[in-house]
N, C-alpha and C. Protein backbone atom coordinates (compact mmCIF):
# COMPACT_ATOMS: atom_id res chain seq x y z
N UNK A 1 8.93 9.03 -18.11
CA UNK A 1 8.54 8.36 -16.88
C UNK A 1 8.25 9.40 -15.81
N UNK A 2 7.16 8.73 -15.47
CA UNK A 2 7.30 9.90 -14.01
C UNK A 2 7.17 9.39 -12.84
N UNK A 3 7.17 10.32 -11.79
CA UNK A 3 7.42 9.53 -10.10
C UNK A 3 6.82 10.23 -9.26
N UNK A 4 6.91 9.45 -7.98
CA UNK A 4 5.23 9.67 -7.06
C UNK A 4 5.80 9.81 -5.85
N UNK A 5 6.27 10.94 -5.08
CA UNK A 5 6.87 11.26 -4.19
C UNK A 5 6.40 11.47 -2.79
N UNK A 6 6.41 10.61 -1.78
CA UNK A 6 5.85 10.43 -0.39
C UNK A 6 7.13 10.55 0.28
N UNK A 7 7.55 11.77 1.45
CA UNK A 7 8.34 11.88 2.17
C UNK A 7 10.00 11.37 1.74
N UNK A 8 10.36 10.64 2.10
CA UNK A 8 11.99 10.44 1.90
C UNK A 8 11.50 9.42 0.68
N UNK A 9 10.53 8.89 0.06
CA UNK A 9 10.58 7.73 -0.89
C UNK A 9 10.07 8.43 -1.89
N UNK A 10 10.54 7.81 -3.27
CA UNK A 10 10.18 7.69 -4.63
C UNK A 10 10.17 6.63 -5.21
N UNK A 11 8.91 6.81 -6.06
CA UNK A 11 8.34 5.41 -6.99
C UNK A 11 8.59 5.86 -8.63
N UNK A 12 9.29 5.49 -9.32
CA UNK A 12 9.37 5.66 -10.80
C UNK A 12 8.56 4.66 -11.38
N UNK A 13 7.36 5.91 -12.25
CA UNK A 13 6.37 4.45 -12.87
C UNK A 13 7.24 4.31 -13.91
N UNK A 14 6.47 3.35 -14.83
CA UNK A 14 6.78 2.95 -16.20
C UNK A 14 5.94 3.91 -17.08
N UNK A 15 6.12 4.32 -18.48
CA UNK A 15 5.51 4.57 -19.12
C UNK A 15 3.83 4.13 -19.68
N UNK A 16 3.37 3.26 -19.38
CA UNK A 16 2.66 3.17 -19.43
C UNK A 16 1.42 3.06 -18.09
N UNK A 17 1.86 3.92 -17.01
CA UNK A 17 1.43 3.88 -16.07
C UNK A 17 1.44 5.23 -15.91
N UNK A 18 0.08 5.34 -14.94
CA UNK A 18 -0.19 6.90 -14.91
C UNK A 18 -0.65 6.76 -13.37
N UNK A 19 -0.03 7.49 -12.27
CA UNK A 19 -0.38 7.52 -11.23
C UNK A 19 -0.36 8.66 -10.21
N UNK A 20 -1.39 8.71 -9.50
CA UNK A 20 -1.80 10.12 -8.89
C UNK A 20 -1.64 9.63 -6.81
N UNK A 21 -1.75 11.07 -6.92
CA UNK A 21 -1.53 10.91 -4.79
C UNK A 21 -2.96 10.96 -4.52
N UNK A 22 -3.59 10.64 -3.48
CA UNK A 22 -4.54 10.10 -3.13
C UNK A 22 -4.98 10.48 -2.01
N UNK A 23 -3.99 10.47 -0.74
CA UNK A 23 -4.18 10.76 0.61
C UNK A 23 -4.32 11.87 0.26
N UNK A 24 -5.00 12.44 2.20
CA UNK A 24 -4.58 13.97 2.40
C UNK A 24 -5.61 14.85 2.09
N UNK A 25 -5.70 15.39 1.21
CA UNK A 25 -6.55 16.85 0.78
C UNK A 25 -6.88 16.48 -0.95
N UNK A 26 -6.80 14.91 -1.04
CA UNK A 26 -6.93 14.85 -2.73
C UNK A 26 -8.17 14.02 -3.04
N UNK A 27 -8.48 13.35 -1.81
CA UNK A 27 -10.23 13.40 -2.09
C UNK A 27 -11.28 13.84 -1.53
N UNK A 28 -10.56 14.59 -0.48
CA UNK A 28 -11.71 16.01 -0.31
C UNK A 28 -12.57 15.20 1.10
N UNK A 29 -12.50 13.70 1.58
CA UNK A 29 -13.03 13.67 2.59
C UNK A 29 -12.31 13.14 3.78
N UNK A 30 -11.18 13.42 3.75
CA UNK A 30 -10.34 12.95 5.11
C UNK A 30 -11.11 13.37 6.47
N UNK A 31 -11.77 13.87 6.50
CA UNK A 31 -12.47 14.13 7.66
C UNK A 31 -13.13 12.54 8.20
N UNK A 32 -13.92 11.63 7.20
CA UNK A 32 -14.33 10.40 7.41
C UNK A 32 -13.73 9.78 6.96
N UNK A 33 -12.49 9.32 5.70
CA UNK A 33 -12.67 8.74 5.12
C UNK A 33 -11.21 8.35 5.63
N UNK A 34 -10.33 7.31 5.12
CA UNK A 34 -9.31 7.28 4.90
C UNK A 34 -8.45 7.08 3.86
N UNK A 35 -7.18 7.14 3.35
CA UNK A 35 -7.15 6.90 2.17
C UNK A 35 -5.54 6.22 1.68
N UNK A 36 -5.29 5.36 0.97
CA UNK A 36 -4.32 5.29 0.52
C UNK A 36 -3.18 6.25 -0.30
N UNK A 37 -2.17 5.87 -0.27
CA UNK A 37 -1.35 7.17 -0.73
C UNK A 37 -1.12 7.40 -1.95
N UNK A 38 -1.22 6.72 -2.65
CA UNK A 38 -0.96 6.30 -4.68
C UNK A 38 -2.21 5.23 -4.98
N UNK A 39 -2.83 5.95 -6.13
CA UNK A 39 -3.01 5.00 -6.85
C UNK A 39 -2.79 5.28 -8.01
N UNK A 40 -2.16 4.27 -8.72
CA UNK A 40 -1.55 3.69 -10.02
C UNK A 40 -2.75 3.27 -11.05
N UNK A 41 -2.54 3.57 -12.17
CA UNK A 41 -3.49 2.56 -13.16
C UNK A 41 -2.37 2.19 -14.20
N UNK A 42 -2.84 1.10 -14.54
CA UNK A 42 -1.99 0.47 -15.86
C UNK A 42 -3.07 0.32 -16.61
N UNK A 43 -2.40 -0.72 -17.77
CA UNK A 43 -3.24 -0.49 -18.73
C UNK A 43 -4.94 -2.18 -18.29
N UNK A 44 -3.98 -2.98 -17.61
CA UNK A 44 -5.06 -3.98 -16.85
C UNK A 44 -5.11 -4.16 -15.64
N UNK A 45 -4.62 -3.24 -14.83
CA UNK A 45 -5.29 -3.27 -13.14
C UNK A 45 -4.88 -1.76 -12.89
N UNK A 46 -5.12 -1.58 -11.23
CA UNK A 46 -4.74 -0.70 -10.35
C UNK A 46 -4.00 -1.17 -9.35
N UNK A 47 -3.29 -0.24 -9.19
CA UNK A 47 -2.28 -0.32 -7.70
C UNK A 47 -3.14 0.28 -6.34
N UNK A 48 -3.54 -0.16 -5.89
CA UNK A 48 -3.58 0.89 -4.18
C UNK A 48 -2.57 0.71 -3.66
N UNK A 49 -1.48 1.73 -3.20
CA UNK A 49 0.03 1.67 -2.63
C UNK A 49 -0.39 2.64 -1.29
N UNK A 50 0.11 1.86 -0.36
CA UNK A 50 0.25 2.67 1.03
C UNK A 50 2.24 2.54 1.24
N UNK A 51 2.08 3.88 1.53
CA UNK A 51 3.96 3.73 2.44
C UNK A 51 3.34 3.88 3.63
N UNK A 52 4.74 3.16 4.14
CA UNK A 52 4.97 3.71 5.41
C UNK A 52 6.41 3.82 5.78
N UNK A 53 7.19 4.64 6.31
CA UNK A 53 8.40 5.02 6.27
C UNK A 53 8.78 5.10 7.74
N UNK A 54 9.41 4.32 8.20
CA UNK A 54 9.59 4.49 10.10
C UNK A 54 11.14 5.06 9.85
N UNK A 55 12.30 4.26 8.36
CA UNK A 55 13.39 4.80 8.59
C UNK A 55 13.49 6.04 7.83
N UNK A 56 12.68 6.72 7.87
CA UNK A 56 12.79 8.23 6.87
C UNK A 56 13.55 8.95 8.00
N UNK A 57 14.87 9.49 6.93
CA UNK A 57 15.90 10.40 8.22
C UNK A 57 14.99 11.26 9.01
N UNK A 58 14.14 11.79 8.50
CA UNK A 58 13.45 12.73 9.45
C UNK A 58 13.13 12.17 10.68
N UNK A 59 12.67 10.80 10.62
CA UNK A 59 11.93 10.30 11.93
C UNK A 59 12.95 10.41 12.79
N UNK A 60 12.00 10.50 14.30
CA UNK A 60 12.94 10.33 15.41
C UNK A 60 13.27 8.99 15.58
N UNK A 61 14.25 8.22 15.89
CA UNK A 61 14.52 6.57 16.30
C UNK A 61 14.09 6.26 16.86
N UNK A 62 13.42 6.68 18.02
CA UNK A 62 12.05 6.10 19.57
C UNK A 62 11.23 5.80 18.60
N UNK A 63 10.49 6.50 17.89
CA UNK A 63 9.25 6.60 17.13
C UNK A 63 9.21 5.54 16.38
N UNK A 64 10.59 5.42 15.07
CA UNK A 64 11.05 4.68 14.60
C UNK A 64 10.83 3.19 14.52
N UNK A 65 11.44 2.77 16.05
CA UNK A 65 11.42 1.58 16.70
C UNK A 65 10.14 1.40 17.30
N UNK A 66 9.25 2.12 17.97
CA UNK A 66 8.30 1.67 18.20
C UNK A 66 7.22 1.62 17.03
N UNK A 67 7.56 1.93 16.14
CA UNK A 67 6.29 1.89 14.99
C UNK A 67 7.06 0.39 14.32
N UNK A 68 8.09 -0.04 14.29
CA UNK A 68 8.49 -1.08 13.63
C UNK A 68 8.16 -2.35 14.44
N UNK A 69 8.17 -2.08 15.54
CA UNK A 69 7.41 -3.29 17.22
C UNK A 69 5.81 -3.21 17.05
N UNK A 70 5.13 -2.20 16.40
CA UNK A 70 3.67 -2.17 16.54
C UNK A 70 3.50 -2.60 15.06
N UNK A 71 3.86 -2.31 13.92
CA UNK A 71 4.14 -3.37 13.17
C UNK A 71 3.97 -4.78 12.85
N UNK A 72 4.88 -5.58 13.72
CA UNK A 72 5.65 -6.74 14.03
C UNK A 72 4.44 -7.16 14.31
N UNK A 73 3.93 -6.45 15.38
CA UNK A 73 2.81 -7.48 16.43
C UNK A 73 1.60 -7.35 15.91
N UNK A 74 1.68 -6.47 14.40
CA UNK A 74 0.13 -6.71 13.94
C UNK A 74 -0.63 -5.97 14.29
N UNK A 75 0.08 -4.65 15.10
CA UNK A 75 -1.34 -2.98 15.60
C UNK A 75 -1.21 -2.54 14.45
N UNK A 76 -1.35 -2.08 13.31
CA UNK A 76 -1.26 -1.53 12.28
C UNK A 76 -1.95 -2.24 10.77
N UNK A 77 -2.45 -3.44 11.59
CA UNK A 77 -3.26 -4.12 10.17
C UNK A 77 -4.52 -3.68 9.82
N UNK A 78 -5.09 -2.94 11.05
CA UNK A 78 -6.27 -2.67 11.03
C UNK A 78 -6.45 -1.39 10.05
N UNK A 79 -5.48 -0.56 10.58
CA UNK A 79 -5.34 1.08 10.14
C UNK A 79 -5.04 0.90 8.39
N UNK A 80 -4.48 -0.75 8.23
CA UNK A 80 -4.29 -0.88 6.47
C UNK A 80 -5.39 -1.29 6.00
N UNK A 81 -6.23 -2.08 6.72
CA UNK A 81 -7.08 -2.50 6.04
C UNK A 81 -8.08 -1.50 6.07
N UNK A 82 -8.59 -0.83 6.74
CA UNK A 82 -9.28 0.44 6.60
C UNK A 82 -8.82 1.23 5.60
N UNK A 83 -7.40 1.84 5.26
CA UNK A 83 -7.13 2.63 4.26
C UNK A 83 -7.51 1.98 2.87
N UNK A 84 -7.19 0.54 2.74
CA UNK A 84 -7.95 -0.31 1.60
C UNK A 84 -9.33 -0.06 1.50
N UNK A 85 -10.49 -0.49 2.49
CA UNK A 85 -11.87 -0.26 1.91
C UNK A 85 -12.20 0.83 1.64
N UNK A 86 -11.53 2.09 2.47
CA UNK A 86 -12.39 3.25 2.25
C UNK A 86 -11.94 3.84 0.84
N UNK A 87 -10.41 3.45 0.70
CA UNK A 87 -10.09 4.19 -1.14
C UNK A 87 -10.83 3.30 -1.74
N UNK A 88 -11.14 1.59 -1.73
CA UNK A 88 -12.17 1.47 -2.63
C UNK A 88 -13.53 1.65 -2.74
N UNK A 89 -14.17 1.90 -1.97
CA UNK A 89 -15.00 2.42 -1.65
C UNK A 89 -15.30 3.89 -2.04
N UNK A 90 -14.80 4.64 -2.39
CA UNK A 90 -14.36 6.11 -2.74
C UNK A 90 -14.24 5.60 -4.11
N UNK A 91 -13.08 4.82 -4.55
CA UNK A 91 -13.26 4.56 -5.80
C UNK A 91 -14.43 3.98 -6.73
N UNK A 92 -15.51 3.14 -6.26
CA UNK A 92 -16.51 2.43 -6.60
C UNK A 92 -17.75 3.54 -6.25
N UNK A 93 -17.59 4.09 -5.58
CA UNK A 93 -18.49 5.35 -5.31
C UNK A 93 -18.59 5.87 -6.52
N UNK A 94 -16.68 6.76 -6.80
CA UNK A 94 -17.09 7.97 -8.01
C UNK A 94 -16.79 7.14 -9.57
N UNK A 95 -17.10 5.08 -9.69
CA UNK A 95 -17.35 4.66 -10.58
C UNK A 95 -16.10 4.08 -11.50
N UNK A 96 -15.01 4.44 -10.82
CA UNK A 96 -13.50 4.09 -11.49
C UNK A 96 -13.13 2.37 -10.88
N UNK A 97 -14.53 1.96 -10.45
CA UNK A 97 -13.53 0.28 -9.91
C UNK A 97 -13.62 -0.55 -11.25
N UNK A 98 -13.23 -0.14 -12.25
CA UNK A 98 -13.34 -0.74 -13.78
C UNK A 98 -11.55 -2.11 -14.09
N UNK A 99 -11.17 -2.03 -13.32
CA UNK A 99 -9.96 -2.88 -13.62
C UNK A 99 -9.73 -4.19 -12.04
N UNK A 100 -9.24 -4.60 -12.61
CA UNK A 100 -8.71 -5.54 -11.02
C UNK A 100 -8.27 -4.81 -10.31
N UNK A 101 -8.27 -4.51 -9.01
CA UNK A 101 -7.24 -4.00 -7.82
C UNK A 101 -6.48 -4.71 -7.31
N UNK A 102 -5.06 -4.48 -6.99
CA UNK A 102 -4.02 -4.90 -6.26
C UNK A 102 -3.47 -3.56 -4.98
N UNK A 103 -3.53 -4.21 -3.95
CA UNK A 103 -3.09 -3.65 -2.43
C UNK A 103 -1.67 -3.55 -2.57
N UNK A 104 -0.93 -2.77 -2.15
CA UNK A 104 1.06 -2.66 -1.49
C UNK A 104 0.81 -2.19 -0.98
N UNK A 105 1.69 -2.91 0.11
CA UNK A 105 1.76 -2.20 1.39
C UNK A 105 3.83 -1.98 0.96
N UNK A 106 4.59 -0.57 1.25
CA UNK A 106 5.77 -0.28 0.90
C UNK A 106 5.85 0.05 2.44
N UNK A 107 6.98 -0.75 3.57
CA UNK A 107 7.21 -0.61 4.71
C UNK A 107 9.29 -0.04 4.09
N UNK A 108 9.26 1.45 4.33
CA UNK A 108 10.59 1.44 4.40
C UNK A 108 11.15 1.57 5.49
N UNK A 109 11.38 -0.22 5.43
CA UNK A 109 11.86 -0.92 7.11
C UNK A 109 13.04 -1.83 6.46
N UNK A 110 14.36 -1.65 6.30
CA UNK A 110 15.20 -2.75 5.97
C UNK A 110 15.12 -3.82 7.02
N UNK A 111 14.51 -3.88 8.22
CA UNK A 111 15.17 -4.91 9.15
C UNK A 111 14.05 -5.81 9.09
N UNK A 112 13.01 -5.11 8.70
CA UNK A 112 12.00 -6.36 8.63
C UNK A 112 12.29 -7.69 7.18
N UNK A 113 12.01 -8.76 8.15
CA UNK A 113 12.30 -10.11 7.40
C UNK A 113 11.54 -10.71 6.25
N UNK A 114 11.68 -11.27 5.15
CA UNK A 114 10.92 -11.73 4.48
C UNK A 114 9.76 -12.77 4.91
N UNK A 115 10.03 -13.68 6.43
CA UNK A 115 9.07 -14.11 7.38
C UNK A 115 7.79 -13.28 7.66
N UNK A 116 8.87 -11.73 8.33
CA UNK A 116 7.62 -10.69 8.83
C UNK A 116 6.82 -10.41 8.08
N UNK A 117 7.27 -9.90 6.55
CA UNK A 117 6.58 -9.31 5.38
C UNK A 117 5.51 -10.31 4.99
N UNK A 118 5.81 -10.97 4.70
CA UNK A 118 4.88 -12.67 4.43
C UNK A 118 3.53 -12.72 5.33
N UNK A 119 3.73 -12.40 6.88
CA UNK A 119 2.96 -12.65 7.94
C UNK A 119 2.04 -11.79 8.07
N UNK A 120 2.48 -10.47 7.68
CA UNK A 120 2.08 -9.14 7.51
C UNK A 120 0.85 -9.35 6.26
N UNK A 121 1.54 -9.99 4.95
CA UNK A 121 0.38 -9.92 4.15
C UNK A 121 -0.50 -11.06 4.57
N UNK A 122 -0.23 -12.32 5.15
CA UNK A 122 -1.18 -13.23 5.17
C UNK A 122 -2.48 -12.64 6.07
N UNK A 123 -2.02 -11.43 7.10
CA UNK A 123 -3.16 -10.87 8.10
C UNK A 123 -3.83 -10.32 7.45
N UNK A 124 -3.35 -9.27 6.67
CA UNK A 124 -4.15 -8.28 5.93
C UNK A 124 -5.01 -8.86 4.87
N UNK A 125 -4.29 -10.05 4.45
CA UNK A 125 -5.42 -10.86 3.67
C UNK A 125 -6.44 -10.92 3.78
N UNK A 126 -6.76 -11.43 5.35
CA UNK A 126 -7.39 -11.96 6.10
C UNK A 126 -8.42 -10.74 6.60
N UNK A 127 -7.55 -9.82 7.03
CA UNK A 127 -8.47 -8.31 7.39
C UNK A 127 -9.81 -7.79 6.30
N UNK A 128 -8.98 -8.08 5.35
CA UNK A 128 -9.53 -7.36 3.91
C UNK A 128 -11.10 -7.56 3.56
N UNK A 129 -11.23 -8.66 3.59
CA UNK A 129 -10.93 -10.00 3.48
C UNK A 129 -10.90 -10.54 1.76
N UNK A 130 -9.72 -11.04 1.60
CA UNK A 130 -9.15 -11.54 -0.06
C UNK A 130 -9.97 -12.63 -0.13
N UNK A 131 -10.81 -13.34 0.72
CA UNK A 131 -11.77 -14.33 0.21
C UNK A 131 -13.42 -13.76 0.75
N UNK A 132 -13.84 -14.58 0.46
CA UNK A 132 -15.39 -14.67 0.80
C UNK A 132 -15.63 -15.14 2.09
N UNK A 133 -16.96 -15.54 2.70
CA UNK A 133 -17.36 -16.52 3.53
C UNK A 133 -16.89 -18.08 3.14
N UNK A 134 -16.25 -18.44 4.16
CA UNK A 134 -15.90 -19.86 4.11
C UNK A 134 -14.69 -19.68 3.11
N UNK A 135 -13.98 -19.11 2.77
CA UNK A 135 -12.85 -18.68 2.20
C UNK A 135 -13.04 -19.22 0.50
N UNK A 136 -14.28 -18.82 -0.15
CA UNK A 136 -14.60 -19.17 -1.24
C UNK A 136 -14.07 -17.54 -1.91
N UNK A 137 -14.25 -17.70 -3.62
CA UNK A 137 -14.15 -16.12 -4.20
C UNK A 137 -15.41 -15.79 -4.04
N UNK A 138 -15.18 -14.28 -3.72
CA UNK A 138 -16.38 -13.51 -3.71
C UNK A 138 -16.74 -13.49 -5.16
N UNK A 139 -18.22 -13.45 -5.25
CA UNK A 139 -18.93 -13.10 -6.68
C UNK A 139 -17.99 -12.05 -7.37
N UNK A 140 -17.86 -10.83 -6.97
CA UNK A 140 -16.96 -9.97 -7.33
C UNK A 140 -15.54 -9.45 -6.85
N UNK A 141 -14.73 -10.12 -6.87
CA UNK A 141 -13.50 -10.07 -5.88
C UNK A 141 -13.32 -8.19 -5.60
N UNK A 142 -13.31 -7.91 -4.25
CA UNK A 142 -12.36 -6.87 -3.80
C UNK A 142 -11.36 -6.01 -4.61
N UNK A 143 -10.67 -7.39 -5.08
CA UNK A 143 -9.42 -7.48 -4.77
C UNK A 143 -8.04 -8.53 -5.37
N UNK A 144 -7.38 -8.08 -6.31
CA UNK A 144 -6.73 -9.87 -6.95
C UNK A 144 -5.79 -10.13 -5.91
N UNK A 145 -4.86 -9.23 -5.32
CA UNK A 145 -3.87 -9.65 -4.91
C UNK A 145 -3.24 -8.73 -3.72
N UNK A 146 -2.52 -8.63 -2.79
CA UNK A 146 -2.01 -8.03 -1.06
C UNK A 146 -0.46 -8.41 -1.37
N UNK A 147 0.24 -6.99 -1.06
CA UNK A 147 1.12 -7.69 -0.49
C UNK A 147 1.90 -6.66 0.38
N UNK A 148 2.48 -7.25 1.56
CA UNK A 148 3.31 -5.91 2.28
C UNK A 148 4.95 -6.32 1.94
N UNK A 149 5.83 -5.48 1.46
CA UNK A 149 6.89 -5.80 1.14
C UNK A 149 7.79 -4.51 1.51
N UNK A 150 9.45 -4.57 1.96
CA UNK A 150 10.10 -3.57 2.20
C UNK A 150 10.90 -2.98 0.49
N UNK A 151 11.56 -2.31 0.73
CA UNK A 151 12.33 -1.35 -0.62
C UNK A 151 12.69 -2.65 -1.05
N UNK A 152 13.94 -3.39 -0.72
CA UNK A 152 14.45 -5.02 -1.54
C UNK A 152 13.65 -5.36 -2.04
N UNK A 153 12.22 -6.22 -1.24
CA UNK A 153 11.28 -7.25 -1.81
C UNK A 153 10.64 -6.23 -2.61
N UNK A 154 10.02 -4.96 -2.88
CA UNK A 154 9.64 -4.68 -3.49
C UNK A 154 10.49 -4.58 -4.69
N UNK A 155 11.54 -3.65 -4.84
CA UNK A 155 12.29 -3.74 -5.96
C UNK A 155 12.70 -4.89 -7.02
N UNK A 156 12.44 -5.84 -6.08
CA UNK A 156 12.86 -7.90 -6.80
C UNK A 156 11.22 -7.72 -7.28
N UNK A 157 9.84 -7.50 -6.46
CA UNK A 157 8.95 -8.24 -6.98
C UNK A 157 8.39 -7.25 -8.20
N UNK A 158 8.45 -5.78 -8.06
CA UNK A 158 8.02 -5.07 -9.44
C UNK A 158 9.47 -3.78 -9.74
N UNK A 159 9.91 -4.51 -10.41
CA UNK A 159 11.17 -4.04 -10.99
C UNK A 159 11.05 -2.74 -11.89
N UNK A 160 9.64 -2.52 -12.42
CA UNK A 160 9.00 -1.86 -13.55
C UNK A 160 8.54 -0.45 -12.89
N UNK A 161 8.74 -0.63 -11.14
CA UNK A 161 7.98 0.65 -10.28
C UNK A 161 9.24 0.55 -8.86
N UNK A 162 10.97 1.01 -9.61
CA UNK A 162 11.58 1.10 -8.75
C UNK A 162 11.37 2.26 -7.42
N UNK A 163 11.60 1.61 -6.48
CA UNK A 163 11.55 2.51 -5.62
C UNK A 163 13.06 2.79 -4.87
N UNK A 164 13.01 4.28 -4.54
CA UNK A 164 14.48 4.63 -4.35
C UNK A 164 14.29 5.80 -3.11
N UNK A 165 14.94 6.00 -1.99
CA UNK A 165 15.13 6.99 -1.18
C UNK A 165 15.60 8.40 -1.96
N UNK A 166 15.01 9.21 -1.63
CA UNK A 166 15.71 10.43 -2.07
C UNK A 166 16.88 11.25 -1.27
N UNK A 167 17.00 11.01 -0.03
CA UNK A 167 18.12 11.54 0.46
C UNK A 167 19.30 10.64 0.09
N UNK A 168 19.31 9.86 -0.02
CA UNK A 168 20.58 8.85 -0.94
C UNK A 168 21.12 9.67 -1.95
């Protein structure tokens, strides 16, 4: 098994999952582009995984708290949904959009609620956009599935891609 290390978090894939870092300096156009932080392939979809870590010990707690309030209120859906089109977009560019895609959003935020998380994905849904005009399927979906979830909900919903703090 191996694991995909972003700041204070780790993701242990499964064996049959092979997954690479993404952001940063790994597709060569951060200058325009933006990018998600993992993507995953299995053997019948892809992952696009964004973290975001407000309680990573490193952070300062001002910072912390105000990134968990800008959050809340929905300033930060935009900056996800952008990191979504442009990695697929990048991906469909260099010809790899060959499987279904699935979006995570990994908020390591314990205080956020399974309400917030919920509300969080229904926007980004919506940002993305997970439907068509008039909320029909697109000819070619995007996209199968969104979801923003913290360490718990993630750990309950894919058990197979635990995620664990490393300063623990």
């Amino acid at each position: 098994m191996s694991t995909l290390l972003e700041g204070d978090l780790q993701m242990t894939l499964p064996p049959a999952a092979s997954g690479r870092k993404f952001d940063g300096n790994a597709h060569g156009l951060s200058h325009c582009m933006k990018a998600v932080d993992f993507i995953v392939e299995l053997t019948d979809k892809v992952l696009f995984v964004e973290l975001k870590d407000p309680e990573n010990p490193a952070a300062l707690a001002a910072r912390s708290e105000a990134f968990i309030t800008e959050f809340r209120a929905g300033q930060l859906d935009n900056d996800l949904k952008t990191k979504f089109r442009d990695s697929w977009l990048y991906e469909y560019a260099q010809g790899r959009i060959n499987k279904p895609i699935t979006y995570l959003v990994l908020m390591g935020a314990s205080t956020l609620s399974d309400a917030e998380l919920l509300a969080r994905t229904d926007a980004l849904k919506r940002q993305i956009p997970i439907e068509g005009p008039n909320n029909q399927p697109w000819e070619k979906p995007l996209l199968t599935g969104c979801a923003v979830l913290n360490i718990a909900a993630w750990n309950k919903a894919l058990p197979d891609f635990p995620v664990s703090r490393v300063s623990v």
